[in-house]
Protein backbone atom coordinates (compact mmCIF):
# COMPACT_ATOMS: atom_id res chain seq x y z
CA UNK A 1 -49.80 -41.65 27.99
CA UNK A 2 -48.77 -45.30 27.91
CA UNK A 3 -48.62 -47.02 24.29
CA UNK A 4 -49.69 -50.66 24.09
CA UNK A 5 -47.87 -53.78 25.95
CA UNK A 6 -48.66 -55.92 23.11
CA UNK A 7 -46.52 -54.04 20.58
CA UNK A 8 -45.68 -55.33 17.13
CA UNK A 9 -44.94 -52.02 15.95
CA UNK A 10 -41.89 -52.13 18.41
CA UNK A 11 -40.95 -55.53 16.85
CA UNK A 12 -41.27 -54.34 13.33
CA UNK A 13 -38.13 -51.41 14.68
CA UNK A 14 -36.34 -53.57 15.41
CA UNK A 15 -36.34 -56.19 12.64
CA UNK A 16 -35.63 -52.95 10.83
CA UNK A 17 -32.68 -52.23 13.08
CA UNK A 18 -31.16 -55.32 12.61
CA UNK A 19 -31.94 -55.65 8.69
CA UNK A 20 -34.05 -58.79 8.88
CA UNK A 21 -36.30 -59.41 6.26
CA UNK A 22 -39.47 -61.56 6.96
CA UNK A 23 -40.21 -62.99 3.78
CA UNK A 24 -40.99 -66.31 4.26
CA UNK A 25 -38.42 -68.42 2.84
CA UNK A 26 -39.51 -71.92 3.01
CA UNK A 27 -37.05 -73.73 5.63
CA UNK A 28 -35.96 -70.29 7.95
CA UNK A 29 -37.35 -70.53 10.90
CA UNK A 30 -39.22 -67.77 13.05
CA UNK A 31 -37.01 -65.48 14.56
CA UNK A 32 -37.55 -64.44 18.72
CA UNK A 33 -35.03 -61.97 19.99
CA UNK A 34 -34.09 -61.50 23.61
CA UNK A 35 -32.43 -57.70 23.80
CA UNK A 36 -29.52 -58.80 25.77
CA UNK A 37 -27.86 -59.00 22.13
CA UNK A 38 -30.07 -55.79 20.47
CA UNK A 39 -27.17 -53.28 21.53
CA UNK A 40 -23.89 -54.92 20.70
CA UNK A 41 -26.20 -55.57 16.95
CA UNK A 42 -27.21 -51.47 16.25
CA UNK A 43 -24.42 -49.54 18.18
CA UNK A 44 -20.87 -50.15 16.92
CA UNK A 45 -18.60 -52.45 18.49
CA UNK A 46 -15.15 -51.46 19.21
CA UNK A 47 -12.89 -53.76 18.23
CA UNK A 48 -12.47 -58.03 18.43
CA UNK A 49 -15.60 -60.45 16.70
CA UNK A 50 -19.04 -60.43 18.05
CA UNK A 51 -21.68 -62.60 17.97
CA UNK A 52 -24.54 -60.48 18.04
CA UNK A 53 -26.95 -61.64 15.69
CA UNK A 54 -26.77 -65.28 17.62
CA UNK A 55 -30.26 -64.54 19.58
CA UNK A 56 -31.69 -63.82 16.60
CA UNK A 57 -31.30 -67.10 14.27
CA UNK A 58 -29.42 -69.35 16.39
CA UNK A 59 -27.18 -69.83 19.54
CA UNK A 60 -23.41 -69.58 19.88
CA UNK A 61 -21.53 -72.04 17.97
CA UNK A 62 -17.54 -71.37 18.83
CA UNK A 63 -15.57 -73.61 16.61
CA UNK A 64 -11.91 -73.71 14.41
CA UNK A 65 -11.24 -76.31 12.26
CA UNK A 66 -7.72 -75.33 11.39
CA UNK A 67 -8.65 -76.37 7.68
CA UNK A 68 -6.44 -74.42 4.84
CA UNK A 69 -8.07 -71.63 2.82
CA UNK A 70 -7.34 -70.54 -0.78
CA UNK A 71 -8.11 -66.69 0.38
CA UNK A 72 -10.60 -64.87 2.17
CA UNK A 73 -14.00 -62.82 1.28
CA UNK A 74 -15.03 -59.73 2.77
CA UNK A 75 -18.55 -60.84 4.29
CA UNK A 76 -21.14 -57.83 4.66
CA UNK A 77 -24.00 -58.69 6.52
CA UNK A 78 -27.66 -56.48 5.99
CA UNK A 79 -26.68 -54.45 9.68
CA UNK A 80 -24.03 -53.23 7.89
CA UNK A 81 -21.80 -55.75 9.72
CA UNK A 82 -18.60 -56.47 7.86
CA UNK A 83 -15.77 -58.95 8.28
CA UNK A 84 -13.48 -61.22 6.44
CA UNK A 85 -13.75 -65.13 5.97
CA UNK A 86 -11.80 -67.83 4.83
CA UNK A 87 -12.71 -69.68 1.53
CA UNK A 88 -12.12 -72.96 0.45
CA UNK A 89 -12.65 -74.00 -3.32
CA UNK A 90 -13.62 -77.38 -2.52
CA UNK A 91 -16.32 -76.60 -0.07
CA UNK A 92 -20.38 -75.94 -1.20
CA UNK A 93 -22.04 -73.08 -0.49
CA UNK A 94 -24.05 -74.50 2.52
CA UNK A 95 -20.40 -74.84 3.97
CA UNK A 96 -19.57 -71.47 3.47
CA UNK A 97 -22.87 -70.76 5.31
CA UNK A 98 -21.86 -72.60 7.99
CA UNK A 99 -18.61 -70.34 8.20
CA UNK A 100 -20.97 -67.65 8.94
CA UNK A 101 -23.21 -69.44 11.48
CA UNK A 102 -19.92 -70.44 13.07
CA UNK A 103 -18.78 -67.07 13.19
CA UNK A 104 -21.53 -64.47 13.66
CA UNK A 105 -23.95 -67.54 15.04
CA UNK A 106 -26.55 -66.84 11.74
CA UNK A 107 -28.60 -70.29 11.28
CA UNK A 108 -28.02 -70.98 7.79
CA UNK A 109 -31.52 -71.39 6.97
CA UNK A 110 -31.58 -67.79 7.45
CA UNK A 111 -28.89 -66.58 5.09
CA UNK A 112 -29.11 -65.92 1.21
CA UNK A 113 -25.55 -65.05 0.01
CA UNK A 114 -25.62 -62.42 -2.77
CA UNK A 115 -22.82 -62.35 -5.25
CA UNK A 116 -23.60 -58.63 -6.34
CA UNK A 117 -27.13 -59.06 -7.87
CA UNK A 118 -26.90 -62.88 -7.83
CA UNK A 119 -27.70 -65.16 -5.38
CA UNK A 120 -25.73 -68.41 -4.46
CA UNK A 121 -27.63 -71.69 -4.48
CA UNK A 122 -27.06 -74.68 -2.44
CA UNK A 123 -25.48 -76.89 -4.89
CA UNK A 124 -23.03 -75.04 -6.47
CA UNK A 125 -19.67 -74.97 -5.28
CA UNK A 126 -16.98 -72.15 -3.88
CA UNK A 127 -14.85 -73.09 -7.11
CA UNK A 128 -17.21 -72.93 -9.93
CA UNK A 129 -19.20 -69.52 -8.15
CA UNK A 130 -16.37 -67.23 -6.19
CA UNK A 131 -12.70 -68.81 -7.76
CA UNK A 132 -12.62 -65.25 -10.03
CA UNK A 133 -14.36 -63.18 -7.59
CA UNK A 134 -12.96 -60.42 -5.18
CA UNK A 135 -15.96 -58.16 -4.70
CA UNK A 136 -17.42 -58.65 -1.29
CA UNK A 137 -20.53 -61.10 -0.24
CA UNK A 138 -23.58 -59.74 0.99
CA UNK A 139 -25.70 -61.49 3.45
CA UNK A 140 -29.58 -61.29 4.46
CA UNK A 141 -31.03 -62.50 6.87
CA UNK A 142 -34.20 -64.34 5.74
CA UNK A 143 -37.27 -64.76 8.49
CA UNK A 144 -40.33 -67.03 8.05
CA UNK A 145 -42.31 -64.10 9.44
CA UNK A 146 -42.22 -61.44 11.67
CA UNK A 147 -39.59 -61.27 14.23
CA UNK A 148 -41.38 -62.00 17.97
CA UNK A 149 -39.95 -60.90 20.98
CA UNK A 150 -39.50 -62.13 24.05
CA UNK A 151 -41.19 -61.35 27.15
CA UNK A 152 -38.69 -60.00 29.02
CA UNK A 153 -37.42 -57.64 26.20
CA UNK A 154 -39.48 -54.54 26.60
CA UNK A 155 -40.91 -53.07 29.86
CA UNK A 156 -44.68 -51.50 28.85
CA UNK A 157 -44.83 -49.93 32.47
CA UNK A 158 -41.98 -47.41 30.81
CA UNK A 159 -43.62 -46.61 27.93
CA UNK A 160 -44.75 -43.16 26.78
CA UNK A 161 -46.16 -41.25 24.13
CA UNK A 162 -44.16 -38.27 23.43
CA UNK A 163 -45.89 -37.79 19.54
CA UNK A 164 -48.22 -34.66 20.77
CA UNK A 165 -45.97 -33.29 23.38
CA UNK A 166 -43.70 -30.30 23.01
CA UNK A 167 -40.96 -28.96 25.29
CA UNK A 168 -39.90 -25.88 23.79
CA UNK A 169 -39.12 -23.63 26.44
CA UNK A 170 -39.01 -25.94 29.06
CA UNK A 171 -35.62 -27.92 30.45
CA UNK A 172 -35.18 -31.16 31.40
CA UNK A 173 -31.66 -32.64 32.48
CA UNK A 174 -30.46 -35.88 33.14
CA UNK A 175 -26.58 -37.09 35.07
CA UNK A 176 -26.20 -33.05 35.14
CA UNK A 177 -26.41 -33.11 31.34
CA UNK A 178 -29.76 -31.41 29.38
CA UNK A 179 -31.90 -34.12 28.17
CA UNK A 180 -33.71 -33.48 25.00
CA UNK A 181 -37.25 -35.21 25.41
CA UNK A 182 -38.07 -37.38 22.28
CA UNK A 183 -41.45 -35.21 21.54
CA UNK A 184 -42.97 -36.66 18.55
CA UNK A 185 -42.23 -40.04 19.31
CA UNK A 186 -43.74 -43.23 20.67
CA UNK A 187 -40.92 -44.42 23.30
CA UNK A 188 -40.67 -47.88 24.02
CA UNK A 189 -39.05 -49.16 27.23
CA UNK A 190 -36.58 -51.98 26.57
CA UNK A 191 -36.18 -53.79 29.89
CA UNK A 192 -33.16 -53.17 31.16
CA UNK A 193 -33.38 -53.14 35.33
CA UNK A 194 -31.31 -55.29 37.09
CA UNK A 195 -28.92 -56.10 33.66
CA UNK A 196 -25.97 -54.80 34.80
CA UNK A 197 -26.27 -55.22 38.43
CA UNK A 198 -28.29 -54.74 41.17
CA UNK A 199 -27.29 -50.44 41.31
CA UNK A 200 -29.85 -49.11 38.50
CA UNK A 201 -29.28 -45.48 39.55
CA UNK A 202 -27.92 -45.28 36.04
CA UNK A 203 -31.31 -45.06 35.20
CA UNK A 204 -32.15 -41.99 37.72
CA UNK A 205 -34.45 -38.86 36.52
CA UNK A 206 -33.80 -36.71 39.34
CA UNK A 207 -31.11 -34.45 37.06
CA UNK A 208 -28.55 -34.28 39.38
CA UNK A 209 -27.71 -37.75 41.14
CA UNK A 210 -23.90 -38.30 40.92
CA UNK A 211 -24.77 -41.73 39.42
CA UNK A 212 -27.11 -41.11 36.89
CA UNK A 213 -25.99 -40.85 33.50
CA UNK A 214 -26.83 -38.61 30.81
CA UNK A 215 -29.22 -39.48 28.08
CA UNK A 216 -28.02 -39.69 24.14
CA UNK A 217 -29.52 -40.97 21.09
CA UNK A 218 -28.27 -43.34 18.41
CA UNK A 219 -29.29 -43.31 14.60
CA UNK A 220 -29.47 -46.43 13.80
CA UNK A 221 -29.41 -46.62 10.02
CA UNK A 222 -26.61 -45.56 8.56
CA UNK A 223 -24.09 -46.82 10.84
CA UNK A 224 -24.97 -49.84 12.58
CA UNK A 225 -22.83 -52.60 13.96
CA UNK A 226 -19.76 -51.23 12.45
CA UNK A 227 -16.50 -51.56 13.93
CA UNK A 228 -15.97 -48.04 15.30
CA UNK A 229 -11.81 -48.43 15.19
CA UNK A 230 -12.67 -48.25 11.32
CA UNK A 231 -15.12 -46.40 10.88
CA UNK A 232 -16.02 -43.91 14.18
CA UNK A 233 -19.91 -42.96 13.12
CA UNK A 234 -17.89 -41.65 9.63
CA UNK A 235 -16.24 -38.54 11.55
CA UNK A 236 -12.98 -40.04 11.67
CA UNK A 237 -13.61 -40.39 7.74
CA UNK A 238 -13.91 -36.73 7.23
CA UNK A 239 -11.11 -34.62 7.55
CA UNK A 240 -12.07 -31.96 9.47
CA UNK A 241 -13.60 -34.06 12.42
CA UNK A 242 -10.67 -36.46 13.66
CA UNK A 243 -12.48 -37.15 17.44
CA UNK A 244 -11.03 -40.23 18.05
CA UNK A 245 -11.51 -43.97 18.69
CA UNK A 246 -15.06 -44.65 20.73
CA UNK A 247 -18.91 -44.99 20.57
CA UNK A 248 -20.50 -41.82 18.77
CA UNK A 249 -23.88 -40.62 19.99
CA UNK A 250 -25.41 -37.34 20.52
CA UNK A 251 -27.94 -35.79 23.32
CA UNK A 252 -29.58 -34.00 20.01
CA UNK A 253 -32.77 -35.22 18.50
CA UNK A 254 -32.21 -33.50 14.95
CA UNK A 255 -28.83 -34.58 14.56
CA UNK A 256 -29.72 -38.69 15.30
CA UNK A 257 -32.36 -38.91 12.76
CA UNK A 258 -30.06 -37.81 10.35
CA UNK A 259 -28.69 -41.29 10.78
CA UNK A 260 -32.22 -43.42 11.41
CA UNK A 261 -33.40 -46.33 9.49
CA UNK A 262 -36.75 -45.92 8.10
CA UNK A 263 -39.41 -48.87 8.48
CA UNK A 264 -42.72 -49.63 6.57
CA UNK A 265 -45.36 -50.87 9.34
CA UNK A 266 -48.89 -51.38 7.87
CA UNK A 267 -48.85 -49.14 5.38
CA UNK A 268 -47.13 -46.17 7.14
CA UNK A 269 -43.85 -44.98 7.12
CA UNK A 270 -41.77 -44.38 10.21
CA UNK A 271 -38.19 -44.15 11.78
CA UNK A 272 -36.40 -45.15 14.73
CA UNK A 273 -33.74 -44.23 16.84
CA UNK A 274 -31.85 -45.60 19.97
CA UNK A 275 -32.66 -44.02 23.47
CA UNK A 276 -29.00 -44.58 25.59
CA UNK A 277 -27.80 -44.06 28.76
CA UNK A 278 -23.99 -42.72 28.60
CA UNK A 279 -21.56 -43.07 31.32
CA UNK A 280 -20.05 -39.40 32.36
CA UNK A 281 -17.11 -41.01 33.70
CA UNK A 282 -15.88 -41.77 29.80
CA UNK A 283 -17.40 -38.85 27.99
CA UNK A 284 -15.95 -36.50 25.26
CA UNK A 285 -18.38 -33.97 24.24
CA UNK A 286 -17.77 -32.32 20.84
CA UNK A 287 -19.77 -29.20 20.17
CA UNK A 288 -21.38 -28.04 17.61
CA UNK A 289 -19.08 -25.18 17.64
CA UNK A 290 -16.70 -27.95 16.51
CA UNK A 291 -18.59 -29.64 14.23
CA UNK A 292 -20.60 -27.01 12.62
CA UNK A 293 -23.71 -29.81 12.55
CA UNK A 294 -24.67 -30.29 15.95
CA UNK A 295 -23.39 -32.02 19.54
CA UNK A 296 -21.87 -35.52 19.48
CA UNK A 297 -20.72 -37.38 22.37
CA UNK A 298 -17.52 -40.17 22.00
CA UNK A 299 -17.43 -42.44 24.85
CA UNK A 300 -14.31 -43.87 25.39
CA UNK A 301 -12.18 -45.59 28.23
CA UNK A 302 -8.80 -45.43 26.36
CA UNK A 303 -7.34 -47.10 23.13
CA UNK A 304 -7.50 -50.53 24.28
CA UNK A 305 -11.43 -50.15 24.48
CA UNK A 306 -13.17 -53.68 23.54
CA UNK A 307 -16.76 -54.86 22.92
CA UNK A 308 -16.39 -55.86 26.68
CA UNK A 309 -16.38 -52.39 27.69
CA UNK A 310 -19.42 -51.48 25.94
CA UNK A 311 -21.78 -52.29 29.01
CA UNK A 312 -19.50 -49.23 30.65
CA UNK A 313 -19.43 -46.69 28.01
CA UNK A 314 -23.49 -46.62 26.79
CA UNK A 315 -26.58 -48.42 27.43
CA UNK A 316 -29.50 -48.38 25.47
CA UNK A 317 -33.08 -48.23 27.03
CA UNK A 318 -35.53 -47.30 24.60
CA UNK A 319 -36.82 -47.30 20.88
CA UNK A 320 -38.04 -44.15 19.67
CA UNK A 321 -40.28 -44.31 16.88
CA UNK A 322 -41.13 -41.23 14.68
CA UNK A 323 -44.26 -41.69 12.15
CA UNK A 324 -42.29 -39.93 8.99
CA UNK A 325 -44.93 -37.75 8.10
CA UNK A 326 -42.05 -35.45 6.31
CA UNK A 327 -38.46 -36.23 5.18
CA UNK A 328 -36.56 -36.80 8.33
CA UNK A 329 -33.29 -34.32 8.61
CA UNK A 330 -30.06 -36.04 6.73
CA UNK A 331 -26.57 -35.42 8.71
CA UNK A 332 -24.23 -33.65 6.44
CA UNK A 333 -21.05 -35.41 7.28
CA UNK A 334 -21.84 -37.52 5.08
C-alpha cells in the first residue's frame, strides 16, 4: 500500500523532530526544509560545531569577530542541541541572537530566548537581563506556520503502509543482518538515491549483497542532536553500559520507541522514529544479553570520529510514524 505523495503528516514529524513550533510569530518567516540537513539535526553528531538547523531558518553564515566576551552561556536549543556562547554585557539581545544565527545558522526572527520561564525582549540589554545569571538559555524555534518541504525531500514511490501488517513468524534480513519490518507504521521514503554517490547498493533488499547495509532505527525524542562524545544515547551515562564513543541505534522496533518524540497532527496523537541504513564495516553490536533491555548497535570508525564521518557510519531513509493508540514502550536506561 502506498500512503499519499502530498504528505503533511510527514512534515508535521518532522517539525516535531526538529522541535519547531509553528505558532505564528509575527516577523518569522515560513520554514522549507531540504533533508540534506534532517540527519546531522535528529541523530547525534560526534564531535566539532554543526550547522544543522541552517536549511531550516536560514543559510550558512560563517563569521568571527574576535570581539572580547565577559563569559559564556550554555545555549540549549528545542532539539536538545547544546553548546556554549560568548556574552558581551554591552550587546542587546537581538545581538546575542545573531550569535546564534552566526553559529547554528537560526534566522533570528525565528528564535525566542527563554531565561528559565522568562522570555528576553528585543530591547533589553545582556547587562541589565543575564549580568547575574549562570543557568543556561533555552532557544525555540518560532515558525509562521507549518514547516513545508521541499520537493526533493521525500520519495512517495518508496512509501508503504506497514500499520495493518504483521510479520510474526516470518524473517526478513537486510546487509546479512535481520531486519525488523516497521508493522504498524506509515513509512515515509526520504529521498536519498544518488546522495552519496552514484553506488546506492547501500540501499539493496536482496539480504545478502556484500554492499548492502543493515537496517536500524533511531528514537528521535529523547536524544536528538546531542553530541554523542558527551552523551552516547545516555549508555555511557549509566554505569553498567560503558560501549563507547559512536552513533547509537538499534535493529529493534520496541527498544527505539522507547526514545520517540510524540507529535499532535489533527487531533491525533502519534510518534516517530528514524528508519537508517548502518554501515557493517563500522559496527559494534551490543546484545541484549549485555544490556538486559534489548540490541543496540554503536557505529564507530575510531576515536577521532567527526560529524564528517557521519555519511559513513549511518544513513537515514525513512520516517516511521506510529498512530499512539496506547502508551508507546519507555527505555529503562533512563
Amino acid at each position: 500500500m502506498i500512503v499519499s505523495t502530498n504528505n503533511p503528516l510527514a512534515a508535521a514529524a518532522i517539525s516535531a523532530v526538529l522541535g519547531l513550533t509553528p505558532l505564528k510569530p509575527s516577523a518569522a518567516p515560513t520554514a522549507s526544509l531540504d533533508f540534506v540537513k534532517i540527519y546531522s539535526s535528529v541523530i547525534p553528531s560526534i564531535g566539532g560545531p554543526s550547522h544543522q538547523l541552517s536549511a531550516i531558518c536560514g543559510h550558512y553564515i560563517q563569521c568571527k569577530d574576535g570581539t572580547r566576551a565577559d563569559r559564556q552561556v550554555r545555549i540549549i536549543l528545542s532539539t536538545g542541541k547544546a553548546f556554549e556562547l560568548d556574552l558581551i554585557f554591552g550587546e542587546s539581545v537581538p545581538q546575542l541572537k545573531n550569535r546564534i544565527q552566526n553559529q547554528e545558522g537560526i534566522d533570528v526572527r525565528c528564535q525566542v530566548i527563554l531565561k528559565g520561564d522568562k522570555v528576553l525582549t528585543d530591547d533589553e540589554l545582556i547587562a541589565d537581563c543575564l549580568k547575574g545569571w549562570h543557568e543556561p538559555l533555552n532557544v525555540k524555534i518560532m515558525l509562521a506556520g507549518p514547516l513545508a518541504l521541499d520537493n526533493m525531500t521525500l520519495a512517495p514511490e518508496f512509501d508503504y503502509d506497514f500499520t495493518d501488517i504483521v510479520d510474526k513468524g516470518t524473517l526478513f534480513t537486510r546487509g546479512n543482518h535481520p531486519y525488523e519490518r516497521p508493522c504498524g507504521s506509515k513509512r515515509i521514503a526520504l529521498n536519498v538515491a544518488g546522495r552519496y554517490g552514484s553506488n546506492d547498493r547501500w540501499l539493496g533488499m536482496t539480504g545478502t549483497d556484500s554492499e548492502e547495509w543493515p537496517v536500524s532505527y533511531h528514537g528521535t525524542g529523547k536524544h536528538n542532536a546531542m553530541n554523542i562524545a558527551e552523551e552516547g544515547f545516555k549508555l555511557s551515562k549509566c554505569k553498567r553500559f560503558l560501549y563507547g564513543r559512536g552513533i547509537y541505534s538499534t535493529p529493534e522496533l520496541d527498544v527505539a520507541k522507547g526514545y520517540a518524540t510524540e507529535f499532535e497532527y489533527e487531533g491525533q496523537r502519534y510518534y516517530v522514529l528514524l528508519q537508517n541504513r548502518v554501515n557493517p564495516k563500522y559496527l559494534k553490536v551490543i546484545s541484549d544479553d549485555e544490556t538486559g533491555v534489548g540490541t543496540y548497535w554503536v557505529s564507530s570508525k575510531g576515536p577521532d570520529d567527526s560529524d564528517n564521518d557521519m555519511a559513513d557510519l549511518i544513513r537515514p531513509y525513512g520516517l516511521c510514524i506510529f498512530q499512539a493508540f496506547r502508551t508507546k514502550p519507555t527505555c529503562c536506561l533512563q
